[in-house]
N, C-alpha and C. Protein backbone atom coordinates (compact mmCIF):
# COMPACT_ATOMS: atom_id res chain seq x y z
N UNK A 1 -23.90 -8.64 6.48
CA UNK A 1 -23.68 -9.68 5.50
C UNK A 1 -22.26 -9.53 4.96
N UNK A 2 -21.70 -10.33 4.92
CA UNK A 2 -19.64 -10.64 4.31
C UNK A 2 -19.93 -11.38 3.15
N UNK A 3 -20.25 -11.20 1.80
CA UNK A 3 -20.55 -12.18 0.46
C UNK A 3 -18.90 -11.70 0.55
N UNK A 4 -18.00 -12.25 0.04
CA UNK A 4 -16.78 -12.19 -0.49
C UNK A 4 -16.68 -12.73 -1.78
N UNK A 5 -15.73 -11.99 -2.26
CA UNK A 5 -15.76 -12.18 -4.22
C UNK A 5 -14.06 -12.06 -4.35
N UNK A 6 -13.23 -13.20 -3.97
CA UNK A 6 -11.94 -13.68 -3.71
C UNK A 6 -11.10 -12.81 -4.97
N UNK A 7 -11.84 -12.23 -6.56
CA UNK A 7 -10.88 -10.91 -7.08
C UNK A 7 -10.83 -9.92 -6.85
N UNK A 8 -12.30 -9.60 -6.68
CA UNK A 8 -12.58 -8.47 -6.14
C UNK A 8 -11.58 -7.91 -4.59
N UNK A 9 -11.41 -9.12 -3.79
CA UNK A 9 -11.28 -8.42 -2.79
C UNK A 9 -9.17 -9.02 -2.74
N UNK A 10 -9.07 -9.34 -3.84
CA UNK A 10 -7.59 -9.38 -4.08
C UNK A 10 -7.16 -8.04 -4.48
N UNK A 11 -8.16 -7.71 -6.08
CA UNK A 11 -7.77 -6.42 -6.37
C UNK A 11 -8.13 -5.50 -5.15
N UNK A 12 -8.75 -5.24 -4.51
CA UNK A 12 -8.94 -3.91 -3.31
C UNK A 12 -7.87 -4.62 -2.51
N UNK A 13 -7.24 -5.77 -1.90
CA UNK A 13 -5.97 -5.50 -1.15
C UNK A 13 -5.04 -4.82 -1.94
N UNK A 14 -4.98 -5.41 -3.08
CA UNK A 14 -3.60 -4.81 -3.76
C UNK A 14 -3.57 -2.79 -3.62
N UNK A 15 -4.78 -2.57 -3.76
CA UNK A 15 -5.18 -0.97 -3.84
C UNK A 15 -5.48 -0.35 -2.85
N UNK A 16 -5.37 -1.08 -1.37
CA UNK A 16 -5.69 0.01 -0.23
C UNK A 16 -4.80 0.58 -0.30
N UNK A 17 -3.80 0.55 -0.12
CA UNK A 17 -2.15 1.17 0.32
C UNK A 17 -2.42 2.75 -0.83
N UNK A 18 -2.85 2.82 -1.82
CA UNK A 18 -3.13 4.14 -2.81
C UNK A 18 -4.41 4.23 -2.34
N UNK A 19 -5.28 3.62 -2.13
CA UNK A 19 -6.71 3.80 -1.93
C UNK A 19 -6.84 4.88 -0.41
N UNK A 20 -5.72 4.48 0.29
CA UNK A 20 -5.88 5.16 1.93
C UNK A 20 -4.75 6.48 1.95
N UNK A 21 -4.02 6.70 0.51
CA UNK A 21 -3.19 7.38 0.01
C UNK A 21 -3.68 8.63 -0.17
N UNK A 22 -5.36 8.36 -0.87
CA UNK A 22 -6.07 9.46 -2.14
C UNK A 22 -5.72 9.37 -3.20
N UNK A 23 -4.37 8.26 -3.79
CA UNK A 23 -4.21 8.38 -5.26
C UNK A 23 -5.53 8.20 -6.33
N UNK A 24 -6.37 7.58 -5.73
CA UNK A 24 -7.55 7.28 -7.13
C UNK A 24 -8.39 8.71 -7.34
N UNK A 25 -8.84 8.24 -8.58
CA UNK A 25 -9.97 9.02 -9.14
C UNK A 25 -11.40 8.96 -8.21
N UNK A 26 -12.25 10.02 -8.83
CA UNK A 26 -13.47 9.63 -7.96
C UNK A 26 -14.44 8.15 -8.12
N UNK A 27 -14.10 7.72 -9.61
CA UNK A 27 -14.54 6.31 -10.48
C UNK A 27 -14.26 5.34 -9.84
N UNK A 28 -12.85 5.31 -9.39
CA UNK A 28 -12.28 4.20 -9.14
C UNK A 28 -12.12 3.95 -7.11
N UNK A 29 -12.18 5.15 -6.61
CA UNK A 29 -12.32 5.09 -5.08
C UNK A 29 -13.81 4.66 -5.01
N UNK A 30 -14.72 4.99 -5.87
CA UNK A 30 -16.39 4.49 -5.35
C UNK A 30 -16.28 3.52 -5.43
N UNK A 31 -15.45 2.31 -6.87
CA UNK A 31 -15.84 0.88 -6.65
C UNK A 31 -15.08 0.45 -5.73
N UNK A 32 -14.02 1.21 -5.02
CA UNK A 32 -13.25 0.21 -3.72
C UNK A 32 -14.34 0.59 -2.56
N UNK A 33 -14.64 1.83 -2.39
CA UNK A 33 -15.82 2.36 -1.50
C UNK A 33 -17.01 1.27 -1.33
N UNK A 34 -17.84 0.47 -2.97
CA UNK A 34 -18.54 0.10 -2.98
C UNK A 34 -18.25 -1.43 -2.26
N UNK A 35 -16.74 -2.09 -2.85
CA UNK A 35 -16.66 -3.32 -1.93
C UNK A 35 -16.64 -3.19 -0.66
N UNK A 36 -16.12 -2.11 -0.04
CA UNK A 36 -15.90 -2.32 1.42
C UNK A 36 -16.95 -2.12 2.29
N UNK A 37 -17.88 -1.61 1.52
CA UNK A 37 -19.61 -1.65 2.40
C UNK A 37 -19.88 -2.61 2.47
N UNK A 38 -19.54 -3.81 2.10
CA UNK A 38 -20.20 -5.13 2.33
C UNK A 38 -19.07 -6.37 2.12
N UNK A 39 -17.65 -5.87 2.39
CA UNK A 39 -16.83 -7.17 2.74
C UNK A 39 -15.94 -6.83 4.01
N UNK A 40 -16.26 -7.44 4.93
CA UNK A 40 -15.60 -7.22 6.05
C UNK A 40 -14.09 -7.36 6.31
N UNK A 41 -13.80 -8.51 5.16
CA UNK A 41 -12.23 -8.92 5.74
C UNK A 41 -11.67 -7.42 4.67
N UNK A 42 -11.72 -6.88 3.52
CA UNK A 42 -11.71 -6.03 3.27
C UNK A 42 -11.80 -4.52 3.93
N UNK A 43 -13.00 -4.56 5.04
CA UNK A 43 -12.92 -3.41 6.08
C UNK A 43 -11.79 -3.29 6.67
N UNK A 44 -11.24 -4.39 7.42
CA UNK A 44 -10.31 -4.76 8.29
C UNK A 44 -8.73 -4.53 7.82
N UNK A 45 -8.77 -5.06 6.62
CA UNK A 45 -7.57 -4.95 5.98
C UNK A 45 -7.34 -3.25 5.67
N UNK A 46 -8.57 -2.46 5.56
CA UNK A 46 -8.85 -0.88 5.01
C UNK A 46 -8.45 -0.53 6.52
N UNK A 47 -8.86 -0.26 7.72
CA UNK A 47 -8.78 0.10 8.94
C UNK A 47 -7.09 -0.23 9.06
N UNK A 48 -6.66 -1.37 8.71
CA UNK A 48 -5.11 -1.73 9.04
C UNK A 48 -4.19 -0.87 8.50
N UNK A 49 -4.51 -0.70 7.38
CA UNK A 49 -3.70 0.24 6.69
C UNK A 49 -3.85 2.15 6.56
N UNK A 50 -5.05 2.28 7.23
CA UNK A 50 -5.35 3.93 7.85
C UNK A 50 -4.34 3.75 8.85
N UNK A 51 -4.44 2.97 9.89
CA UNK A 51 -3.88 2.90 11.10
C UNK A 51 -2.03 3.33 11.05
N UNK A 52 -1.99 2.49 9.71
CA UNK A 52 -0.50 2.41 9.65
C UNK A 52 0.24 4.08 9.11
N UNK A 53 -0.99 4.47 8.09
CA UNK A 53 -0.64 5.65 7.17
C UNK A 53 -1.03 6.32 8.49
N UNK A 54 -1.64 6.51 9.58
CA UNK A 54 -1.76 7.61 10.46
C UNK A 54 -0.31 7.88 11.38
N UNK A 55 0.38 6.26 11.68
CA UNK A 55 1.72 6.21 12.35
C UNK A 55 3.00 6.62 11.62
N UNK A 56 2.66 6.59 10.02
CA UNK A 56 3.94 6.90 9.60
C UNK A 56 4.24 9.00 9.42
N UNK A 57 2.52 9.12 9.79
CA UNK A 57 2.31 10.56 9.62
C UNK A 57 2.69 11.48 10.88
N UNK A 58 3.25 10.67 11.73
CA UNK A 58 3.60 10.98 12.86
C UNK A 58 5.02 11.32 13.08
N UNK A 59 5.20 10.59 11.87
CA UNK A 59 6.98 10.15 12.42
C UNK A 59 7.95 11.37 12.05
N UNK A 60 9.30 11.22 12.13
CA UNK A 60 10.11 12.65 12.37
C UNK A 60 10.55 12.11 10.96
N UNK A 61 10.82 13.15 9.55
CA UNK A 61 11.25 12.69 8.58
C UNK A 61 13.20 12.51 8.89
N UNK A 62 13.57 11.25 8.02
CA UNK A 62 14.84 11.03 8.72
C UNK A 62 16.18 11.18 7.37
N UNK A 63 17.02 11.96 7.43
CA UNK A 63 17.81 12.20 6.56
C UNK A 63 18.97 10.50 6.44
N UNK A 64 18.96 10.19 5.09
CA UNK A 64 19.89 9.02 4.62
C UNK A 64 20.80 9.19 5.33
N UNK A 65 21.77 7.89 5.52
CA UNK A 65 22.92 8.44 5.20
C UNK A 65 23.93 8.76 3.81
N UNK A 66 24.84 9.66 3.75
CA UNK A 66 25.28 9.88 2.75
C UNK A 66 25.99 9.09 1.59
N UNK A 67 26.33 7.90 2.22
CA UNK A 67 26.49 6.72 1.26
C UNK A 67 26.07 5.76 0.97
N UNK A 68 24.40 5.99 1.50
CA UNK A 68 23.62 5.13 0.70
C UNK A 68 23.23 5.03 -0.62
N UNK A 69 23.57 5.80 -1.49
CA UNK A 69 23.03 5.67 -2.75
C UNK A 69 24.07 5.22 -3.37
N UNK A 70 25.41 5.39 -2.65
CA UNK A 70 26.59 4.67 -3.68
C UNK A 70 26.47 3.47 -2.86
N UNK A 71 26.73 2.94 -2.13
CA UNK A 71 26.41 1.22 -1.57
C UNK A 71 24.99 0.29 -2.07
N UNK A 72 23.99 1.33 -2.43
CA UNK A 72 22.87 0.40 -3.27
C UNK A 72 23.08 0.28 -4.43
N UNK A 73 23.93 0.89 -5.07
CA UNK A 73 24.11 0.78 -6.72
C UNK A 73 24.99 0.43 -6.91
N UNK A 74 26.24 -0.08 -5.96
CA UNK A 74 27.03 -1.04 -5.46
C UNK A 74 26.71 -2.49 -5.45
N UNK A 75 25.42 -2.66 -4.70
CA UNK A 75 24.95 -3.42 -4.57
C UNK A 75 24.28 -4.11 -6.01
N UNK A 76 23.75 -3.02 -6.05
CA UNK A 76 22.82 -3.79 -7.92
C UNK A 76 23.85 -4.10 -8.66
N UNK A 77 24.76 -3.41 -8.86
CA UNK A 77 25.67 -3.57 -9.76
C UNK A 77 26.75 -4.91 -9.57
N UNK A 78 26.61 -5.27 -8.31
CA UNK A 78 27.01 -6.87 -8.20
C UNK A 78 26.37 -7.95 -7.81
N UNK A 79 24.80 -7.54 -8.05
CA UNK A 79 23.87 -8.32 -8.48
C UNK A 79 24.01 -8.82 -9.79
N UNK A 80 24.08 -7.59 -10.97
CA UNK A 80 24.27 -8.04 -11.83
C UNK A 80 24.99 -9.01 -12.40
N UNK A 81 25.99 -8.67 -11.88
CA UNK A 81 27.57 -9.71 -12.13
C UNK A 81 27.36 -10.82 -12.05
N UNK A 82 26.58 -11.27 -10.85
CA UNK A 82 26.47 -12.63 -10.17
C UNK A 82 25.41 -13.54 -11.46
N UNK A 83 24.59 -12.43 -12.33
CA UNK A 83 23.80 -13.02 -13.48
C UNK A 83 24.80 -14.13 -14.40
């Protein structure tokens, strides 16, 4: 059975990405636990995003380059301007 409950299953998209993380409590992983026993597009969207957190767990960690943090605050900072 797929009953879908269109907040419910807004708020659990917004929360897989921490939900497939472990950031929640035990309170708050049972009620995402509890929607996904019985909303499928919700399963799907949960499976999509394991999938993804399993590929990024794979990957080789990659050092910046060294002038990225002065070219992004470069950047903001003539964002601002343009206000």
């Amino acid at each position: 059975m797929s009953r879908r409950e269109p907040r419910l299953c807004h708020e659990t998209d917004v929360q897989l990405p921490a939900f497939v993380a472990g950031e929640f409590d035990d309170a708050a992983r049972a009620a995402i636990e509890e929607h996904l026993a019985y909303c499928s597009g919700c399963q799907f969207k949960w499976r999509a995003n394991e999938l993804v957190w399993r590929c990024l767990a794979q990957c080789d960690d990659v050092e910046p380059p060294s002038q990225l943090r002065r070219r992004v605050l470069e950047a903001i900072e003539a964002l601002k301007e343009l206000r």
